[in-house]
N, C-alpha and C. Protein backbone atom coordinates (compact mmCIF):
# COMPACT_ATOMS: atom_id res chain seq x y z
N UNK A 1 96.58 107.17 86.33
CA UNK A 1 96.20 108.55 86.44
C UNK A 1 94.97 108.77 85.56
N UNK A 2 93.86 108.88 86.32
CA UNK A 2 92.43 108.48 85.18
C UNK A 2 92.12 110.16 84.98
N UNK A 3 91.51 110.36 84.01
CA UNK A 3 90.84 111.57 83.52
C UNK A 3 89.76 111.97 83.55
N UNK A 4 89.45 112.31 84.63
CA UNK A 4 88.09 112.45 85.21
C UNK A 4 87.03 113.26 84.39
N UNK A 5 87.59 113.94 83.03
CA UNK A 5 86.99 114.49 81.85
C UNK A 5 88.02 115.03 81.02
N UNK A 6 87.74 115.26 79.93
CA UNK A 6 88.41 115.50 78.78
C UNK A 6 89.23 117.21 78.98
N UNK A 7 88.31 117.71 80.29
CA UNK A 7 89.42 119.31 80.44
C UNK A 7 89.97 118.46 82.03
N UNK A 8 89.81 117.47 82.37
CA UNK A 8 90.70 117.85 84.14
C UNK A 8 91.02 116.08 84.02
N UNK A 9 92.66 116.17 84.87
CA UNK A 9 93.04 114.88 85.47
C UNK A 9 93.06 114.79 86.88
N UNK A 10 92.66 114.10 87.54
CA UNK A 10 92.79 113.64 88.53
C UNK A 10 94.02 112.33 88.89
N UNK A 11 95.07 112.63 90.11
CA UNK A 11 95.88 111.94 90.05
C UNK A 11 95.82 111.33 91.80
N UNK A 12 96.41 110.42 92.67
CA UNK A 12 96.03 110.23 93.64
C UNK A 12 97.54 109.81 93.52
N UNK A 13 99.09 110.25 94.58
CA UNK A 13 99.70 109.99 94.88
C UNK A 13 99.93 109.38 95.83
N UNK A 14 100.91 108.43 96.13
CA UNK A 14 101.17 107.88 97.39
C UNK A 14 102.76 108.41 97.73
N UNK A 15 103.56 108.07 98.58
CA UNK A 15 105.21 108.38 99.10
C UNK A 15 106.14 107.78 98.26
N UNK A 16 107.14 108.30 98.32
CA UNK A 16 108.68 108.13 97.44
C UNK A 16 108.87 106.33 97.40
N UNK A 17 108.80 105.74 96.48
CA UNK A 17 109.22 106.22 95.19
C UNK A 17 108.32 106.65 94.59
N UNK A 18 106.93 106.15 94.64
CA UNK A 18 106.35 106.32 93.22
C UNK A 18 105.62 107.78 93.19
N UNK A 19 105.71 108.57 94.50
CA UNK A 19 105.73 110.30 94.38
C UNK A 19 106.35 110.95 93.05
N UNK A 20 107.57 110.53 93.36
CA UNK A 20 108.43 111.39 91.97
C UNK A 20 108.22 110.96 90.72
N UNK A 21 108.11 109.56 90.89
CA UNK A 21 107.60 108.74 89.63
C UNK A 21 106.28 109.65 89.04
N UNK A 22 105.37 109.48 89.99
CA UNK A 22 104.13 110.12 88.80
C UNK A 22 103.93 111.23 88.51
N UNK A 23 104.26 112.35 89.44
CA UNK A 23 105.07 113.61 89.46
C UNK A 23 105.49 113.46 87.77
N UNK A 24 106.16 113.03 87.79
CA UNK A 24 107.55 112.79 86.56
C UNK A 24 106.42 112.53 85.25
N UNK A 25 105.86 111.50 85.83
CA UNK A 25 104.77 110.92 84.71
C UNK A 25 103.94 112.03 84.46
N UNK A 26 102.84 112.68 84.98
CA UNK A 26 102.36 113.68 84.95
C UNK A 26 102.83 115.07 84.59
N UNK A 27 104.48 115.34 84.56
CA UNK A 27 104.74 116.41 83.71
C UNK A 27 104.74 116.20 82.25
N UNK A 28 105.38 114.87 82.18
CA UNK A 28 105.53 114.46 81.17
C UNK A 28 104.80 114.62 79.75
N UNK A 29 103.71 113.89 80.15
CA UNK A 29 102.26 114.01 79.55
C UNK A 29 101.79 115.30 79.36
N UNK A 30 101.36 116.21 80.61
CA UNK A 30 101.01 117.24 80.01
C UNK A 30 102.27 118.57 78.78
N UNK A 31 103.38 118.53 78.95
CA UNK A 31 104.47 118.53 78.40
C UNK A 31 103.95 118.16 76.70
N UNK A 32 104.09 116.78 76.63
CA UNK A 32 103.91 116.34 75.59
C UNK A 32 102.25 116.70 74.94
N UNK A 33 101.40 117.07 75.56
CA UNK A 33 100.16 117.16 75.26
C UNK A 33 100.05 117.84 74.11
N UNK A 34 99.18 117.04 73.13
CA UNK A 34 99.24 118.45 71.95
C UNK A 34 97.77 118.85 72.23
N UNK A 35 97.84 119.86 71.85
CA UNK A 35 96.33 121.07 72.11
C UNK A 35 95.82 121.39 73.29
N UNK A 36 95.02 121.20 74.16
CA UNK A 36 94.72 122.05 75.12
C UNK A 36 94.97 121.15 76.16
N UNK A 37 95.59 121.59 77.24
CA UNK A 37 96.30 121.24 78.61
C UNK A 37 95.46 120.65 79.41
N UNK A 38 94.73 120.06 80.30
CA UNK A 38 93.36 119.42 80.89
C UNK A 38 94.63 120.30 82.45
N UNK A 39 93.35 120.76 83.23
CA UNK A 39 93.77 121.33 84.88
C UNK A 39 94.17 119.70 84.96
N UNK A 40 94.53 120.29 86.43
CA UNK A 40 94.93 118.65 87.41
C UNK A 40 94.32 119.39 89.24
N UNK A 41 93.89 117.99 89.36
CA UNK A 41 93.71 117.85 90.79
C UNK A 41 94.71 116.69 91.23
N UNK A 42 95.41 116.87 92.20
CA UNK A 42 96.74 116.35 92.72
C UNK A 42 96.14 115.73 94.02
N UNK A 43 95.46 114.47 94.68
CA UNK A 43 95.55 113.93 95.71
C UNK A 43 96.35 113.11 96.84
N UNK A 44 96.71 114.24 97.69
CA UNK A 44 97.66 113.61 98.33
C UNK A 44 97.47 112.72 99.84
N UNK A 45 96.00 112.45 99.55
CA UNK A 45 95.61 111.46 100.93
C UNK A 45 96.09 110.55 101.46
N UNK A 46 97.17 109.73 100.22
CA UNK A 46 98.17 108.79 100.78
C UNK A 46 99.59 109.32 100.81
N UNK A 47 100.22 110.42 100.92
CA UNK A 47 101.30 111.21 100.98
C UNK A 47 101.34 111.61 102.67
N UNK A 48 102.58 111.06 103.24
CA UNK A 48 103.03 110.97 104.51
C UNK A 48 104.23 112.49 104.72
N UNK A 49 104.91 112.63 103.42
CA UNK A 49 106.01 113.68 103.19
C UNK A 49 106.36 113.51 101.98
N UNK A 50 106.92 114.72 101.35
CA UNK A 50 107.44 115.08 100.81
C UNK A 50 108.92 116.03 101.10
N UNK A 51 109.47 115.78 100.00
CA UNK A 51 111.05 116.14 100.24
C UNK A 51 110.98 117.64 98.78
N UNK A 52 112.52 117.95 98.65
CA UNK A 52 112.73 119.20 98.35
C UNK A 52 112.36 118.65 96.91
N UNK A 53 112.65 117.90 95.93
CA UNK A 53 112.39 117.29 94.59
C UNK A 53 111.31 117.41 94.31
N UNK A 54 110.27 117.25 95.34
CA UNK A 54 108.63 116.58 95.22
C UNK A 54 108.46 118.20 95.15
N UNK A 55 108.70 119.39 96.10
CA UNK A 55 108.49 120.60 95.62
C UNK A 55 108.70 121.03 94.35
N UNK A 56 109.84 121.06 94.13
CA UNK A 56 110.47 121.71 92.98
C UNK A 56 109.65 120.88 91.71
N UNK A 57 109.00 119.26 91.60
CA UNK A 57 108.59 118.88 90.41
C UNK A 57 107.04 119.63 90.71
N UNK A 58 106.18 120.15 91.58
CA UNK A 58 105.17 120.35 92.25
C UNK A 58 105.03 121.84 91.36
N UNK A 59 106.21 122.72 91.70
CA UNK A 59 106.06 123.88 91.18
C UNK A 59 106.62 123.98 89.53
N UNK A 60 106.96 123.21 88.64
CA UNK A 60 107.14 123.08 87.87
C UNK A 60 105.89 122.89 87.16
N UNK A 61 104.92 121.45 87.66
CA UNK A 61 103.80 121.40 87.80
C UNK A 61 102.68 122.41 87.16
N UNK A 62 102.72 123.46 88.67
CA UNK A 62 102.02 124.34 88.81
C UNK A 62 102.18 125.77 87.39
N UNK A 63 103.29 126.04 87.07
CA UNK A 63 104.23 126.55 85.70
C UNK A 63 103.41 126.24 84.10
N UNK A 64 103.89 124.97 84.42
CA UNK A 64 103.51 124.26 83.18
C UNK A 64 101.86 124.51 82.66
N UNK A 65 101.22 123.71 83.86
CA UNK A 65 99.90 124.63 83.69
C UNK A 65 99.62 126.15 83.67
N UNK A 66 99.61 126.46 84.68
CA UNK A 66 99.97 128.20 84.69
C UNK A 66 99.92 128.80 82.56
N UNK A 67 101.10 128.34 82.21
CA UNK A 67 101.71 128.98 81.19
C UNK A 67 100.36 128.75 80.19
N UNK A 68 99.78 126.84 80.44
CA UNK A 68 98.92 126.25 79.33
C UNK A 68 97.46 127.53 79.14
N UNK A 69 97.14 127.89 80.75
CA UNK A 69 96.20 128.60 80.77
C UNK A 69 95.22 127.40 81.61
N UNK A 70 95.76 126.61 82.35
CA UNK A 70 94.92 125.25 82.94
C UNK A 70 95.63 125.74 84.77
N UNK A 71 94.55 124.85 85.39
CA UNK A 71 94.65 125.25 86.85
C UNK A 71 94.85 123.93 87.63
N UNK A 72 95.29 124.06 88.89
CA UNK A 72 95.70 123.28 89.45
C UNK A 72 95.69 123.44 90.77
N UNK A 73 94.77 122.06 91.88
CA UNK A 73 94.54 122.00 92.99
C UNK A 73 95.04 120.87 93.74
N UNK A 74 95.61 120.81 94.44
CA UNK A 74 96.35 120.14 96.04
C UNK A 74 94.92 119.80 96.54
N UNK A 75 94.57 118.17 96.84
CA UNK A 75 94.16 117.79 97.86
C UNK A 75 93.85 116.85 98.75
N UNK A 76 93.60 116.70 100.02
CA UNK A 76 93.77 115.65 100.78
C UNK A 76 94.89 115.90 101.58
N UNK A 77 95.49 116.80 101.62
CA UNK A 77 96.80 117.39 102.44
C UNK A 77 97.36 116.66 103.91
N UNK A 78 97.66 115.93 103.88
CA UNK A 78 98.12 115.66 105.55
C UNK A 78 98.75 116.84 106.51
N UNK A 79 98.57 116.47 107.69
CA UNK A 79 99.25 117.69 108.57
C UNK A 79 100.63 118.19 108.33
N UNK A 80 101.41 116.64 108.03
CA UNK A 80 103.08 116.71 107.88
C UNK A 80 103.22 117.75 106.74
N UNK A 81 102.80 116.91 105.53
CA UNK A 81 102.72 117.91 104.43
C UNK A 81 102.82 119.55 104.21
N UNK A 82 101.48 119.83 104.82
CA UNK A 82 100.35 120.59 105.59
C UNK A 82 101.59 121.96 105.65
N UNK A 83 102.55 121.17 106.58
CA UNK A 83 103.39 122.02 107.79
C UNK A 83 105.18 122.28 107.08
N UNK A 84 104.98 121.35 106.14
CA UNK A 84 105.89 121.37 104.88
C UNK A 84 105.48 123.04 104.04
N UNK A 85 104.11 122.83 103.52
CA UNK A 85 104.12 123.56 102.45
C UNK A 85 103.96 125.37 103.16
N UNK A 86 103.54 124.95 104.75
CA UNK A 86 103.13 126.64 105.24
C UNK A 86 105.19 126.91 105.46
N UNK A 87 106.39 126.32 106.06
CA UNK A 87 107.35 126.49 106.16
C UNK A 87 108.25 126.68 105.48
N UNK A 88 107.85 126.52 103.87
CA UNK A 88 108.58 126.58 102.83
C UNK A 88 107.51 127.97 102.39
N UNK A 89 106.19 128.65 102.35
CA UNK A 89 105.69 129.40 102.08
C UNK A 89 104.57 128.80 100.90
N UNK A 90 104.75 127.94 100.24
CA UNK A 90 104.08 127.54 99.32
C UNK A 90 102.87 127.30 99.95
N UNK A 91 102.07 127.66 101.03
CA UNK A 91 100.86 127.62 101.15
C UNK A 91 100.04 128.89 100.81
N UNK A 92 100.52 129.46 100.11
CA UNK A 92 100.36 130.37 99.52
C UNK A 92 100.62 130.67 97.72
N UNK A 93 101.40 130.03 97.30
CA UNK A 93 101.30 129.64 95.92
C UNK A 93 100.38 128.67 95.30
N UNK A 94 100.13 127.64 95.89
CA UNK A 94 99.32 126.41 95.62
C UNK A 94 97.76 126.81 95.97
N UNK A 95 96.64 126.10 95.60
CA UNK A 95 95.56 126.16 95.64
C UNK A 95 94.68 124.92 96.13
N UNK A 96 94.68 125.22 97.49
CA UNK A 96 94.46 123.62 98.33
C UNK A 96 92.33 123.80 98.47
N UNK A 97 92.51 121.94 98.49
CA UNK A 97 90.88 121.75 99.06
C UNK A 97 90.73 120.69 99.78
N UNK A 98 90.07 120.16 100.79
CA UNK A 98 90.21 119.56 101.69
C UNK A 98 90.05 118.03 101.27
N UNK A 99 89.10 117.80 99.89
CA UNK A 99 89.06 116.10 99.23
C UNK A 99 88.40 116.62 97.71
N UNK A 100 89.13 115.57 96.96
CA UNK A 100 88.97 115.72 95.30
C UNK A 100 87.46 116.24 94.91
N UNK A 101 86.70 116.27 95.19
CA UNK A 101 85.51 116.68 95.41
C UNK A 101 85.31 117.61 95.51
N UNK A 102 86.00 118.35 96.27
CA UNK A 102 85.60 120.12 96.43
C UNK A 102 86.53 120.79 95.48
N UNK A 103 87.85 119.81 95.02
CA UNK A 103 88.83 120.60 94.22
C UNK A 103 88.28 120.59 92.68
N UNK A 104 87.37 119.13 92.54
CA UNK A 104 86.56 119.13 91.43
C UNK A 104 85.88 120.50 90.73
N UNK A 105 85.41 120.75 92.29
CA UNK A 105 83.99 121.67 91.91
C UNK A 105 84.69 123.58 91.70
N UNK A 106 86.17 123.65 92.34
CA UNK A 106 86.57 124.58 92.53
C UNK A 106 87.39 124.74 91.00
N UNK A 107 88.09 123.48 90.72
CA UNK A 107 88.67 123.70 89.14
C UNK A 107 86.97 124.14 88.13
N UNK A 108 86.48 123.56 88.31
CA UNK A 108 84.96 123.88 87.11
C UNK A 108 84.81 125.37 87.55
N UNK A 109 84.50 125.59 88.71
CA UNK A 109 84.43 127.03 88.71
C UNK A 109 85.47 128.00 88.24
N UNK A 110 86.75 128.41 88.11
CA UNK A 110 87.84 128.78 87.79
C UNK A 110 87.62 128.59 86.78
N UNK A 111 87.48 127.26 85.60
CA UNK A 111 87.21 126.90 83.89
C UNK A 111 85.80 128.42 83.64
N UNK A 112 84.75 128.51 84.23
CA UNK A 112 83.46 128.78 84.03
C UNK A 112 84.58 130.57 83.74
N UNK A 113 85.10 130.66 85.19
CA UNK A 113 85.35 132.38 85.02
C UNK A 113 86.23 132.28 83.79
N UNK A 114 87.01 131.60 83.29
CA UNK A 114 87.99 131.86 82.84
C UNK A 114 87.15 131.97 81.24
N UNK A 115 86.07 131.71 80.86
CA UNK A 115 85.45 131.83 79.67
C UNK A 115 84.79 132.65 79.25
């Protein structure tokens, strides 16, 4: 899970197991973080599905930051996914971009207002 700068991580998931695994890993860390929270961009270009766990650690996720005062973007979305997150409603809680790149440029912007 590399750190694409000292305020944002970038993470690139793949399917169960190691979904929940870094999920897990990634709360973890920021959890444990002492001093300021770095956003996350969450890539899910190799993510086929997700199940009810992968939500619930997703919006925990989203919380954790939330609370830090750090932001957080979904991207690379597959259709399955896609059709997951509009049926559960969470396409509307989450903050999607179509490849790490635009979610890059959309977390820096969000950092810029937020100062």
């Amino acid at each position: 899970m590399p750190d694409w700068s000292e305020d944002i991580i970038v993470t690139e998931l793949a399917d169960e197991p190691q979904l929940s695994e870094e999920l897990a890993i990634l709360l973890d860390r920021l959890i444990s973080s002492k001093g300021e929270v770095p956003s996350v961009v969450v890539n899910f270009t190799n993510v086929t599905y997700v199940n009810s766990s992968n939500l619930a650690q997703l919006l925990r996720l989203k919380k954790t930051l939330a609370e830090a005062g750090s932001h957080l973007r979904l991207c690379g979305v597959s259709d399955e996914v896609w059709s997951v997150m509009m049926v559960t409603g969470l396409d509307k809680v989450f903050q999607f971009a179509p490849d790490p790149l635009t979610a890059l440029a959309g977390l820096q912007m969000d950092e810029s207002q937020d100062d």
